[in-house]
PDB file of N, CA and C in Angstrom:
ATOM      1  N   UNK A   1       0.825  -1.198   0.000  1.00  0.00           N
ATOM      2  CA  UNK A   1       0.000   0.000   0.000  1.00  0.00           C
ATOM      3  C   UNK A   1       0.866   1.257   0.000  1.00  0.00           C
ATOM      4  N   UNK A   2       1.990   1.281   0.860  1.00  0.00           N
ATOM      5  CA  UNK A   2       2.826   2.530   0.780  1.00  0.00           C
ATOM      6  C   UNK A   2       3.787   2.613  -0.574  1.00  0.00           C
ATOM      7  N   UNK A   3       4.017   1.859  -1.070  1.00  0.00           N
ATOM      8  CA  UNK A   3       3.968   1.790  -2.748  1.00  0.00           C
ATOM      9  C   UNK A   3       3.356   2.538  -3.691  1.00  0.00           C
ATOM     10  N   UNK A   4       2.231   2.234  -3.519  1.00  0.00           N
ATOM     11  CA  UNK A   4       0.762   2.758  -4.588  1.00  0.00           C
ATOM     12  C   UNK A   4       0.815   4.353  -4.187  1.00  0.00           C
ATOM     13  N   UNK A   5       0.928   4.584  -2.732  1.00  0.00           N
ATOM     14  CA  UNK A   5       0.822   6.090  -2.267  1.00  0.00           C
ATOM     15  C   UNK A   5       2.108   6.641  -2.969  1.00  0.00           C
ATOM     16  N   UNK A   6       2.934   5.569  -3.206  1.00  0.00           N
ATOM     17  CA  UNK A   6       4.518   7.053  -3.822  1.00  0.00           C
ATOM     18  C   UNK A   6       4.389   6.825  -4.887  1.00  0.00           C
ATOM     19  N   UNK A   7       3.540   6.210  -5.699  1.00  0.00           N
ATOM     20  CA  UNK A   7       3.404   6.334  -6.832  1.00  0.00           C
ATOM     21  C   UNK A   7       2.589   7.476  -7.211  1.00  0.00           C
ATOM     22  N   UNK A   8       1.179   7.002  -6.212  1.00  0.00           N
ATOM     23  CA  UNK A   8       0.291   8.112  -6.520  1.00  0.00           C
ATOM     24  C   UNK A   8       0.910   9.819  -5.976  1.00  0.00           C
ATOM     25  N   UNK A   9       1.781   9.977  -5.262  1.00  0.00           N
ATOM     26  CA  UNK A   9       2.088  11.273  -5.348  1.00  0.00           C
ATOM     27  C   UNK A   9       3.091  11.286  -6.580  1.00  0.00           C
ATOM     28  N   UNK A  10       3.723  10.873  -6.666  1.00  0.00           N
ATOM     29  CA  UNK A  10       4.565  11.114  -7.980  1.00  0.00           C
ATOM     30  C   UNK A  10       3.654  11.600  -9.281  1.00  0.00           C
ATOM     31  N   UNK A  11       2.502  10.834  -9.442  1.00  0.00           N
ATOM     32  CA  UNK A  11       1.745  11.032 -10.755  1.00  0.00           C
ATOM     33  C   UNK A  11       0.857  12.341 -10.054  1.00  0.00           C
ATOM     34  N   UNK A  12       0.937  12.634  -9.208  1.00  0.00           N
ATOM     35  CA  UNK A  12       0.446  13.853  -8.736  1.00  0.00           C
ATOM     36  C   UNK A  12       1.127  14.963  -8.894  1.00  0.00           C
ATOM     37  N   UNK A  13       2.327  15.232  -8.414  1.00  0.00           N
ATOM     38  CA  UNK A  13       3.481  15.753  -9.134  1.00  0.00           C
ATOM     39  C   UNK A  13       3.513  16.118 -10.552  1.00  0.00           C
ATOM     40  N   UNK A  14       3.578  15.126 -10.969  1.00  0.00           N
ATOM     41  CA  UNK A  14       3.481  15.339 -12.625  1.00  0.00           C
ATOM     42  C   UNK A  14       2.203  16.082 -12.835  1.00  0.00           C
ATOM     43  N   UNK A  15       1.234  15.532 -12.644  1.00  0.00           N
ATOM     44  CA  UNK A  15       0.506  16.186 -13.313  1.00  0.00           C
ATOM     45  C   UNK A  15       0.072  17.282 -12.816  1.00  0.00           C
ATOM     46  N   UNK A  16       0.566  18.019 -11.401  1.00  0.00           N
ATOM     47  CA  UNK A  16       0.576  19.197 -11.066  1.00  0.00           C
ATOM     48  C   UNK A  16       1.806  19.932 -11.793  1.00  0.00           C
ATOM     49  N   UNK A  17       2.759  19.710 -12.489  1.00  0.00           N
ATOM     50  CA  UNK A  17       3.532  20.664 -13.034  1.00  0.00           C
ATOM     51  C   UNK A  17       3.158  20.251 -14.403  1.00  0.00           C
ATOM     52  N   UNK A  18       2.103  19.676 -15.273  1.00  0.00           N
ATOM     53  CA  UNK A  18       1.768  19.844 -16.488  1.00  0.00           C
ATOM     54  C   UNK A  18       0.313  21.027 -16.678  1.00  0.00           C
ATOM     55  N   UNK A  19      -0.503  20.841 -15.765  1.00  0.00           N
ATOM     56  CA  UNK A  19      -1.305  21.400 -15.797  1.00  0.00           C
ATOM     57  C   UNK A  19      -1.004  22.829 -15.067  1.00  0.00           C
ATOM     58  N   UNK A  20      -0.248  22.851 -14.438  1.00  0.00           N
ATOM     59  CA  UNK A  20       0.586  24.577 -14.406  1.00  0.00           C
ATOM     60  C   UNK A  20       1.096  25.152 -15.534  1.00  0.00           C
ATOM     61  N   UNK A  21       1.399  24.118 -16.161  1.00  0.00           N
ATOM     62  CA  UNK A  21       2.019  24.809 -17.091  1.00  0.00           C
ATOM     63  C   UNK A  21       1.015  25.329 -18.292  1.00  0.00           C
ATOM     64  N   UNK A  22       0.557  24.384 -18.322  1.00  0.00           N
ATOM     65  CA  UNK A  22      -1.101  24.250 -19.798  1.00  0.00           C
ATOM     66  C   UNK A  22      -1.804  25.057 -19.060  1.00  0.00           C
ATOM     67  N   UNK A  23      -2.041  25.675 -17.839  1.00  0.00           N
ATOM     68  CA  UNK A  23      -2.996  26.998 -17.892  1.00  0.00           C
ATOM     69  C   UNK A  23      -2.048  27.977 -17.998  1.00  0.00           C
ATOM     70  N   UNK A  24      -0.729  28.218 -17.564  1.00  0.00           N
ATOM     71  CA  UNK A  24      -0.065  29.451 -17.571  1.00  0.00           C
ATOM     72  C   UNK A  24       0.249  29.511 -19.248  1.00  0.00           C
ATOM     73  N   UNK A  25       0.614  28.748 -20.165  1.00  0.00           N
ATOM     74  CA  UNK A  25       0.236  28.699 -21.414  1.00  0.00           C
ATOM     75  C   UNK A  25      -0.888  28.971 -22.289  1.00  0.00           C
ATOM     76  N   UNK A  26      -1.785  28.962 -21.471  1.00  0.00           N
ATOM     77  CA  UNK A  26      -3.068  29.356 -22.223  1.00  0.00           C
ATOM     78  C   UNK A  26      -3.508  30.769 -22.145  1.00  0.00           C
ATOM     79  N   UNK A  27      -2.782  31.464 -20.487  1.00  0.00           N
ATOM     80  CA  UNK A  27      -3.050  32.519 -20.624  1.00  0.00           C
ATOM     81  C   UNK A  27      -1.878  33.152 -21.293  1.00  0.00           C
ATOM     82  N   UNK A  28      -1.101  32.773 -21.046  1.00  0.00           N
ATOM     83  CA  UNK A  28       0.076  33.983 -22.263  1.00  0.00           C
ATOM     84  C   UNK A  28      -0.423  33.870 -23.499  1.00  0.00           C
ATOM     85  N   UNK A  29      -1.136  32.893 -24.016  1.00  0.00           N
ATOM     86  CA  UNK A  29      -1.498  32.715 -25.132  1.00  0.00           C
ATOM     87  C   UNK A  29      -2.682  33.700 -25.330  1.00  0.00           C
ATOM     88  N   UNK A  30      -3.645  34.309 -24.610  1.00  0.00           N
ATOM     89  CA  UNK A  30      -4.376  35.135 -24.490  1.00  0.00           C
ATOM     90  C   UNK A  30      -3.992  36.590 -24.353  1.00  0.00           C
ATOM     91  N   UNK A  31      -2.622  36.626 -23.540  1.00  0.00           N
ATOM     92  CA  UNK A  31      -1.927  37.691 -23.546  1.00  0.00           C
ATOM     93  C   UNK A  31      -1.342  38.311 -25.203  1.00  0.00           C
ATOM     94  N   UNK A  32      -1.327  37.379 -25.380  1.00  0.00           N
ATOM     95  CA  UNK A  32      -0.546  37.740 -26.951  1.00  0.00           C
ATOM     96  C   UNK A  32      -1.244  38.070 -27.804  1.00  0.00           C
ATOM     97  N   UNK A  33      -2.507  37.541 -27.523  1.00  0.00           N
ATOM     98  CA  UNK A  33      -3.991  37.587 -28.616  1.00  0.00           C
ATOM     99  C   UNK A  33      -3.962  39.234 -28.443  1.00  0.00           C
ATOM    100  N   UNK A  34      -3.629  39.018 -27.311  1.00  0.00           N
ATOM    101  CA  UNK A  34      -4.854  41.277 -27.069  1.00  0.00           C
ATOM    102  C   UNK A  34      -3.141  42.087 -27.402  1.00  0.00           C
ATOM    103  N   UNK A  35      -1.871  41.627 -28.000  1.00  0.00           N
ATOM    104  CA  UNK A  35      -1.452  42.209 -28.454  1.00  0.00           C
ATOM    105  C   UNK A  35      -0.230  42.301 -27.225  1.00  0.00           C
ATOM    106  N   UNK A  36       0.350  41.374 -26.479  1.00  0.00           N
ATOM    107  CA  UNK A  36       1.236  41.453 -25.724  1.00  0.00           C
ATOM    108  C   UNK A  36       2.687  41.417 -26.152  1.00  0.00           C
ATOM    109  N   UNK A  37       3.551  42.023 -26.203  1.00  0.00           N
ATOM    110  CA  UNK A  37       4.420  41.391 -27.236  1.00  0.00           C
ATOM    111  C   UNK A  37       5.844  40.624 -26.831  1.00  0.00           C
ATOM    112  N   UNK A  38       5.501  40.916 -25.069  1.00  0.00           N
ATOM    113  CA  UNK A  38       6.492  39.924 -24.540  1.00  0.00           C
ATOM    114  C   UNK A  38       6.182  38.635 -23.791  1.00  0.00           C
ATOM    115  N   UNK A  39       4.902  38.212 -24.359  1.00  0.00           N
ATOM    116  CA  UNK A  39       3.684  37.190 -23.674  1.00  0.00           C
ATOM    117  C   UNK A  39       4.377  35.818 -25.060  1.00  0.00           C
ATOM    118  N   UNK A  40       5.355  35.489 -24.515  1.00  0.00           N
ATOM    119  CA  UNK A  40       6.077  33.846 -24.999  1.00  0.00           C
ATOM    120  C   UNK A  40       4.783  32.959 -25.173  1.00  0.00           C
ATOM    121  N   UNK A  41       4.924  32.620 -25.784  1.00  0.00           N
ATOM    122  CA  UNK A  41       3.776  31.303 -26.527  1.00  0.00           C
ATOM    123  C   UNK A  41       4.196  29.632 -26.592  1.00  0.00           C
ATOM    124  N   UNK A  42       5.461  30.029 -27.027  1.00  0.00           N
ATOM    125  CA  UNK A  42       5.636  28.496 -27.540  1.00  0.00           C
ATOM    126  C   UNK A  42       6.453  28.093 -26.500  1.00  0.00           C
ATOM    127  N   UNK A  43       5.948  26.362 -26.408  1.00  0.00           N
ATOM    128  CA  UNK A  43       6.799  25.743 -25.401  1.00  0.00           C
ATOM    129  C   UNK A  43       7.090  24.570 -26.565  1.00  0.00           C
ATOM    130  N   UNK A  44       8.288  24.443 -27.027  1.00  0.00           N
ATOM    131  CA  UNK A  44       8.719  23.314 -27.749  1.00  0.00           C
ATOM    132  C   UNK A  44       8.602  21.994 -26.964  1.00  0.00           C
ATOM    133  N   UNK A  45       8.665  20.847 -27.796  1.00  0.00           N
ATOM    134  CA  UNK A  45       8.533  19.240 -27.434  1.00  0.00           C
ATOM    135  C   UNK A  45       9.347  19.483 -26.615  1.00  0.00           C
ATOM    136  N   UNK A  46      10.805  19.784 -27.100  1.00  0.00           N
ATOM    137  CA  UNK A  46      12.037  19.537 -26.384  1.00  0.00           C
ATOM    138  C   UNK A  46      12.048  20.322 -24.890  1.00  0.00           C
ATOM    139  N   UNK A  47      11.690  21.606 -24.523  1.00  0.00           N
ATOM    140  CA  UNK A  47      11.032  22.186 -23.660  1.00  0.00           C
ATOM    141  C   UNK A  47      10.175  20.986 -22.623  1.00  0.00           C
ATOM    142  N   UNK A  48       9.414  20.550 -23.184  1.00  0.00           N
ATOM    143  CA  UNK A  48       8.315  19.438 -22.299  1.00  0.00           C
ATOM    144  C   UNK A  48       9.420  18.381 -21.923  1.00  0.00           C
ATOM    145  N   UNK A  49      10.429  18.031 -22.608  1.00  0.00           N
ATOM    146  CA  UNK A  49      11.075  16.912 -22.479  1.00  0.00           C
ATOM    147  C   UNK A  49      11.968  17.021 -20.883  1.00  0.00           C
ATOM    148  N   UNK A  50      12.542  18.313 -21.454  1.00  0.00           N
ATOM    149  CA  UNK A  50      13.774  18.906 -19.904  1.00  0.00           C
ATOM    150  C   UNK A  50      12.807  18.839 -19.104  1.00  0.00           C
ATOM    151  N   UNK A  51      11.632  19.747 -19.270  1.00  0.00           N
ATOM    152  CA  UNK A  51      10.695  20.160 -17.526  1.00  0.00           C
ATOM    153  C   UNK A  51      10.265  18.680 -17.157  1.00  0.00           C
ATOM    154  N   UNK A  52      10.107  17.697 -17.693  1.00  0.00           N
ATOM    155  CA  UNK A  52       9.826  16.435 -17.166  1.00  0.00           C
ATOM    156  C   UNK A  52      11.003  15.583 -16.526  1.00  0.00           C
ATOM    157  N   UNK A  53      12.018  15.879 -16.775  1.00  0.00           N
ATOM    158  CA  UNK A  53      13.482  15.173 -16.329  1.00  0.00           C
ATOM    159  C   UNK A  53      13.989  16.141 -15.553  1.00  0.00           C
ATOM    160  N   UNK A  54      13.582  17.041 -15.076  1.00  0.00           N
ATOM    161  CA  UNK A  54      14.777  18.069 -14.592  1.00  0.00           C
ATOM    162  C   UNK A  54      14.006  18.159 -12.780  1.00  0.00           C
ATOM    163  N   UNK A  55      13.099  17.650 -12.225  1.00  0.00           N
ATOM    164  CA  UNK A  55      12.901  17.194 -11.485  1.00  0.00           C
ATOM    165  C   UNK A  55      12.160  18.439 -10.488  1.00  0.00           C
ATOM    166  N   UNK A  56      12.296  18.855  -9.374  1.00  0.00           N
ATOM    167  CA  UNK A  56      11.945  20.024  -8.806  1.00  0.00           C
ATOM    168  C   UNK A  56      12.160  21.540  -9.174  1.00  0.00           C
ATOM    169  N   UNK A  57      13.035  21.588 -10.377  1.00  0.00           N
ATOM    170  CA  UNK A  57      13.445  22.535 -10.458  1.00  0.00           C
ATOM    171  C   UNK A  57      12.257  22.916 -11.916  1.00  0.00           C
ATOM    172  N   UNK A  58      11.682  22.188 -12.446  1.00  0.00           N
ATOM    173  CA  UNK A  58      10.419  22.756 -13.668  1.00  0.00           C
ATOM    174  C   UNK A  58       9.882  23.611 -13.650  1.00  0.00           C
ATOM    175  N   UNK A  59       9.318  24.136 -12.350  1.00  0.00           N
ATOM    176  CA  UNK A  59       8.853  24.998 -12.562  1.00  0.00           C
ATOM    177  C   UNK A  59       9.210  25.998 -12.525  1.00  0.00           C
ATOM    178  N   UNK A  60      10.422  26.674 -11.620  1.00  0.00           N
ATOM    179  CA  UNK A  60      11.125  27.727 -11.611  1.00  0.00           C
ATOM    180  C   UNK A  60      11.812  27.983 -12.923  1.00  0.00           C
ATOM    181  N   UNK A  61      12.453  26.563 -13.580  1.00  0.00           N
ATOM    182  CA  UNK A  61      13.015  27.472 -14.675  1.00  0.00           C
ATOM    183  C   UNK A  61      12.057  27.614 -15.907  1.00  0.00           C
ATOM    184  N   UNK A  62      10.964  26.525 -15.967  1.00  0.00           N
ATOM    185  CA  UNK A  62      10.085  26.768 -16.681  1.00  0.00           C
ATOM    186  C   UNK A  62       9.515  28.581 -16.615  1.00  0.00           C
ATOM    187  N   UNK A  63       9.194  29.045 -15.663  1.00  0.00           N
ATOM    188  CA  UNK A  63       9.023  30.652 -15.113  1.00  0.00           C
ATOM    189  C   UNK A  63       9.956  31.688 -15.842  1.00  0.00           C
ATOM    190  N   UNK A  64      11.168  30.883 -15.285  1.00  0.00           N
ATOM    191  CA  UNK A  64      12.089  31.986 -15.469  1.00  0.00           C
ATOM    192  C   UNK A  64      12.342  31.894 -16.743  1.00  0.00           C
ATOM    193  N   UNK A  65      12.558  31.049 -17.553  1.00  0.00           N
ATOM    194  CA  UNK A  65      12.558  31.153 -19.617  1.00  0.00           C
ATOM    195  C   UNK A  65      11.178  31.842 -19.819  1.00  0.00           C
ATOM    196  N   UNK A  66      10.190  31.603 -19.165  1.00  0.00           N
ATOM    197  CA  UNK A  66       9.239  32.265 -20.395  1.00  0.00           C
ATOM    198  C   UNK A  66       9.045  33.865 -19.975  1.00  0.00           C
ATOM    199  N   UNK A  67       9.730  34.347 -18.506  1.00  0.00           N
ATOM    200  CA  UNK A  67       9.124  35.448 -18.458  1.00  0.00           C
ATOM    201  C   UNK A  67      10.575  36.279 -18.202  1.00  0.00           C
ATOM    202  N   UNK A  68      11.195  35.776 -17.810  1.00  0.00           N
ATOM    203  CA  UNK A  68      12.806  36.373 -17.637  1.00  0.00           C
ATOM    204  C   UNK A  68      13.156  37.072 -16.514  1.00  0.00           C
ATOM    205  N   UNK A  69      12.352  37.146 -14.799  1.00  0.00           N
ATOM    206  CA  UNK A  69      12.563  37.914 -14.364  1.00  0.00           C
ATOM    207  C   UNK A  69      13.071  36.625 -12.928  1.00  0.00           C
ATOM    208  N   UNK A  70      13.501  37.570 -12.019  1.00  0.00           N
ATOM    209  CA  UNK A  70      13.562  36.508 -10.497  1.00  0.00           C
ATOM    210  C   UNK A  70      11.808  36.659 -10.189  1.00  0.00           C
ATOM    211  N   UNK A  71      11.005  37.505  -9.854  1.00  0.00           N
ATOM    212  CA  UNK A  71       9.882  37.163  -9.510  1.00  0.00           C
ATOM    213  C   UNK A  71       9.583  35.703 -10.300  1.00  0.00           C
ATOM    214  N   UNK A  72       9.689  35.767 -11.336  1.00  0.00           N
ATOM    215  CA  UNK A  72       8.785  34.625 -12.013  1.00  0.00           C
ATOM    216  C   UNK A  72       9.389  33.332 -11.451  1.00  0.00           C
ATOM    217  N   UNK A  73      10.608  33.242 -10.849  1.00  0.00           N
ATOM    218  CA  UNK A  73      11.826  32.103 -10.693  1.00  0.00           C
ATOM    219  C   UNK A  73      10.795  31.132  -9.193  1.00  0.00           C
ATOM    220  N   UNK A  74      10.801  33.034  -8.046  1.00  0.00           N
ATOM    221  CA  UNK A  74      10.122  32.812  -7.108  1.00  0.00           C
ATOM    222  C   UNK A  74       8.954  32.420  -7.108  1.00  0.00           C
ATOM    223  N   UNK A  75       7.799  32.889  -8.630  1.00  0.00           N
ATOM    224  CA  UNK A  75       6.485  32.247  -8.616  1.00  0.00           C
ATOM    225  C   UNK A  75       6.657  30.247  -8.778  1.00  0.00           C
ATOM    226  N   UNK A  76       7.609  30.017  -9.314  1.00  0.00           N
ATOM    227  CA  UNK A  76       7.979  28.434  -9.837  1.00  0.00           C
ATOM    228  C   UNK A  76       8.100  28.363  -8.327  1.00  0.00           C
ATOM    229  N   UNK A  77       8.986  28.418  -7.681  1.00  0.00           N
ATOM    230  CA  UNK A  77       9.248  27.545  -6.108  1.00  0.00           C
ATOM    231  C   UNK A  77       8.165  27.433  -5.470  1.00  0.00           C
ATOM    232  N   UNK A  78       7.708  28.937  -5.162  1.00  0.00           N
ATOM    233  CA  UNK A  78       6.026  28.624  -4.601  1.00  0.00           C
ATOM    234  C   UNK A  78       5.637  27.411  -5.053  1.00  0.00           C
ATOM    235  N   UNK A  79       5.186  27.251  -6.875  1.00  0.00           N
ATOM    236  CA  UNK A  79       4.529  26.326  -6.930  1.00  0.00           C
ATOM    237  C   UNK A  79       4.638  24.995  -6.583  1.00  0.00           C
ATOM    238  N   UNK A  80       6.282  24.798  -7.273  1.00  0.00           N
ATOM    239  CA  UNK A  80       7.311  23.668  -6.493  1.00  0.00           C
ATOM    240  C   UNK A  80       6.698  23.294  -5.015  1.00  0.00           C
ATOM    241  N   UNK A  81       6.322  24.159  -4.251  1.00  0.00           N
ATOM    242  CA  UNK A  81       6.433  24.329  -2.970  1.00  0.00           C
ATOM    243  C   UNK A  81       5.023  23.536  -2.764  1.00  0.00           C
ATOM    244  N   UNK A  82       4.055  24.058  -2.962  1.00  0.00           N
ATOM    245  CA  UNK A  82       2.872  23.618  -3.274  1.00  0.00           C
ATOM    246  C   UNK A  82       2.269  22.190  -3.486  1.00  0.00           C
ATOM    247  N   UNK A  83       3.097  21.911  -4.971  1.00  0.00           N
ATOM    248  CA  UNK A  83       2.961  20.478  -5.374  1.00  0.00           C
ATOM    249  C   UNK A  83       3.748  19.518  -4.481  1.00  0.00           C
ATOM    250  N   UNK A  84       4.428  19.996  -3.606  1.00  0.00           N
ATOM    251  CA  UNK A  84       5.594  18.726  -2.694  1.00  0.00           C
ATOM    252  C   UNK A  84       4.643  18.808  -1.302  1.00  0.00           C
ATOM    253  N   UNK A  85       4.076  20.110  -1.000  1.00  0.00           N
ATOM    254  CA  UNK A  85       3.075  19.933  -0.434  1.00  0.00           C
ATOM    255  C   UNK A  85       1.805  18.421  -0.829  1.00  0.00           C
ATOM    256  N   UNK A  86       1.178  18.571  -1.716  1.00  0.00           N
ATOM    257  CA  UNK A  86       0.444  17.975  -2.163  1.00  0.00           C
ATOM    258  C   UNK A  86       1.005  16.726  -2.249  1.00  0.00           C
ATOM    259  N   UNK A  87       2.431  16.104  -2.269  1.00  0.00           N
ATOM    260  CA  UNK A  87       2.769  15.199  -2.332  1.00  0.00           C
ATOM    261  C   UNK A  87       2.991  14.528  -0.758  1.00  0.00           C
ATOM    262  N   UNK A  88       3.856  15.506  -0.052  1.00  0.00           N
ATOM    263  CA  UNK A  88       3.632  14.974   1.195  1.00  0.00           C
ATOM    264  C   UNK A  88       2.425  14.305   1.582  1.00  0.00           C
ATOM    265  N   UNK A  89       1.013  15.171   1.889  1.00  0.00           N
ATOM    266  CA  UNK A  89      -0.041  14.929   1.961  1.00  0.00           C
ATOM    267  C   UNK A  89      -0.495  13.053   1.230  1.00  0.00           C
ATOM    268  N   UNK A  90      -0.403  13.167   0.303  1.00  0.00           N
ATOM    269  CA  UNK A  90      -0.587  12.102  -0.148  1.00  0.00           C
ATOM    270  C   UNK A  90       0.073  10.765   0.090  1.00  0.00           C
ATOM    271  N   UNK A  91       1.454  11.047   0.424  1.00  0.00           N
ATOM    272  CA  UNK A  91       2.132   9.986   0.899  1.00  0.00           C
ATOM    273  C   UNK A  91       1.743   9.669   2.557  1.00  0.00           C
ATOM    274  N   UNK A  92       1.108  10.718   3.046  1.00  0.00           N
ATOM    275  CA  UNK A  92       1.287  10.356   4.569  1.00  0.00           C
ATOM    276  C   UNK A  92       0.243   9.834   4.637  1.00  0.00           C
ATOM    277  N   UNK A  93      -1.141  10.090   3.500  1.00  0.00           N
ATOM    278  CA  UNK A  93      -2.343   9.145   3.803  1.00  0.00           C
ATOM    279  C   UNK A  93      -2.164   8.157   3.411  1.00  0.00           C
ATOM    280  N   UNK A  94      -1.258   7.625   2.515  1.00  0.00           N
ATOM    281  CA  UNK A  94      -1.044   6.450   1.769  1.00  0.00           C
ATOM    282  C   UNK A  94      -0.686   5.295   3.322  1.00  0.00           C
ATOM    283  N   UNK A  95       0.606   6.091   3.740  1.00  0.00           N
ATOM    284  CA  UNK A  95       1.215   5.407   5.052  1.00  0.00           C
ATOM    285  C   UNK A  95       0.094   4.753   5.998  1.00  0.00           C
ATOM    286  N   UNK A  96      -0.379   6.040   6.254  1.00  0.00           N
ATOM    287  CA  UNK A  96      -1.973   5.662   7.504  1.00  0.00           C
ATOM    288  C   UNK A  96      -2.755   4.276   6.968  1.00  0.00           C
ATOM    289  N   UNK A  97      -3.276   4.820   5.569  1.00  0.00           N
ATOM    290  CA  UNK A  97      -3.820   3.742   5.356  1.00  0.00           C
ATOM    291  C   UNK A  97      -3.100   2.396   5.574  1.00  0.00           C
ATOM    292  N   UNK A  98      -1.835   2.294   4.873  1.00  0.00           N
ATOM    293  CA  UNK A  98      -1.126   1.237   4.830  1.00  0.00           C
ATOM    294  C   UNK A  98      -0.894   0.661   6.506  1.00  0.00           C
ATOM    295  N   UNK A  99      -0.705   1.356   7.546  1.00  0.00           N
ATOM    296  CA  UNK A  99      -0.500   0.745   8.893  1.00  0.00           C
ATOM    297  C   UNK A  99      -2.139   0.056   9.100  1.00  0.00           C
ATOM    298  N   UNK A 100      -3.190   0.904   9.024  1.00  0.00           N
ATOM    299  CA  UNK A 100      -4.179   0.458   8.779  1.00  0.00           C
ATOM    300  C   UNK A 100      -4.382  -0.782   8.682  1.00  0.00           C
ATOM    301  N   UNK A 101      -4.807  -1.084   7.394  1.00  0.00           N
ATOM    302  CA  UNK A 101      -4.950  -1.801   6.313  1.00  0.00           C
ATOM    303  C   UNK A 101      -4.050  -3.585   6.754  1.00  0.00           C
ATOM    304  N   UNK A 102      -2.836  -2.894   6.692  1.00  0.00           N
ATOM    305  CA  UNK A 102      -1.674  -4.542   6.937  1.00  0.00           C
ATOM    306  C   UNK A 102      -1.207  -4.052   7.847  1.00  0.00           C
TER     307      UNK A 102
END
């Protein structure tokens, strides 16, 4: 059972730094529509490839390439911060259950 829980935070993980990214993408992508002209759009394959291997650090530098500043570096850790949150959480119910359970 405490298995399944580090799995399931891991795929939690992930898919908390994909779907950060696919809304913060959608709105620059909106930004650009109304005429933004430093509102970055494209995230190449190869882009998706690093932020998936590069481990805690995705989202900060994901931030910091598309917007170029330290705020944006600091908005990534927050989130970082957030999703390991969300992972803790998940692993520690996994545990409970698992003493539980067996």
């Amino acid at each position: 059972m405490a298995f399944i829980a580090q799995v399931a935070s891991l795929l939690f993980f992930i898919a908390w730094v994909v779907g950060v990214v696919l809304i913060d993408q959608k709105r620059l992508r909106q930004r650009a529509a109304e005429g933004d002209m430093h509102a970055r759009t494209d995230v190449s394959g190869l882009l998706w490839v690093g932020l998936l291997l590069c481990g805690y650090v995705v989202l900060p530098l994901y931030f910091y390439t598309t917007r170029k500043t330290g705020r944006a570096a600091l908005l990534g850790v927050g989130l970082t911060l957030l999703g390991m949150l969300g992972m803790v959480i998940i692993s520690a119910v996994g545990q409970v259950l698992a003493a539980v359970v067996g």
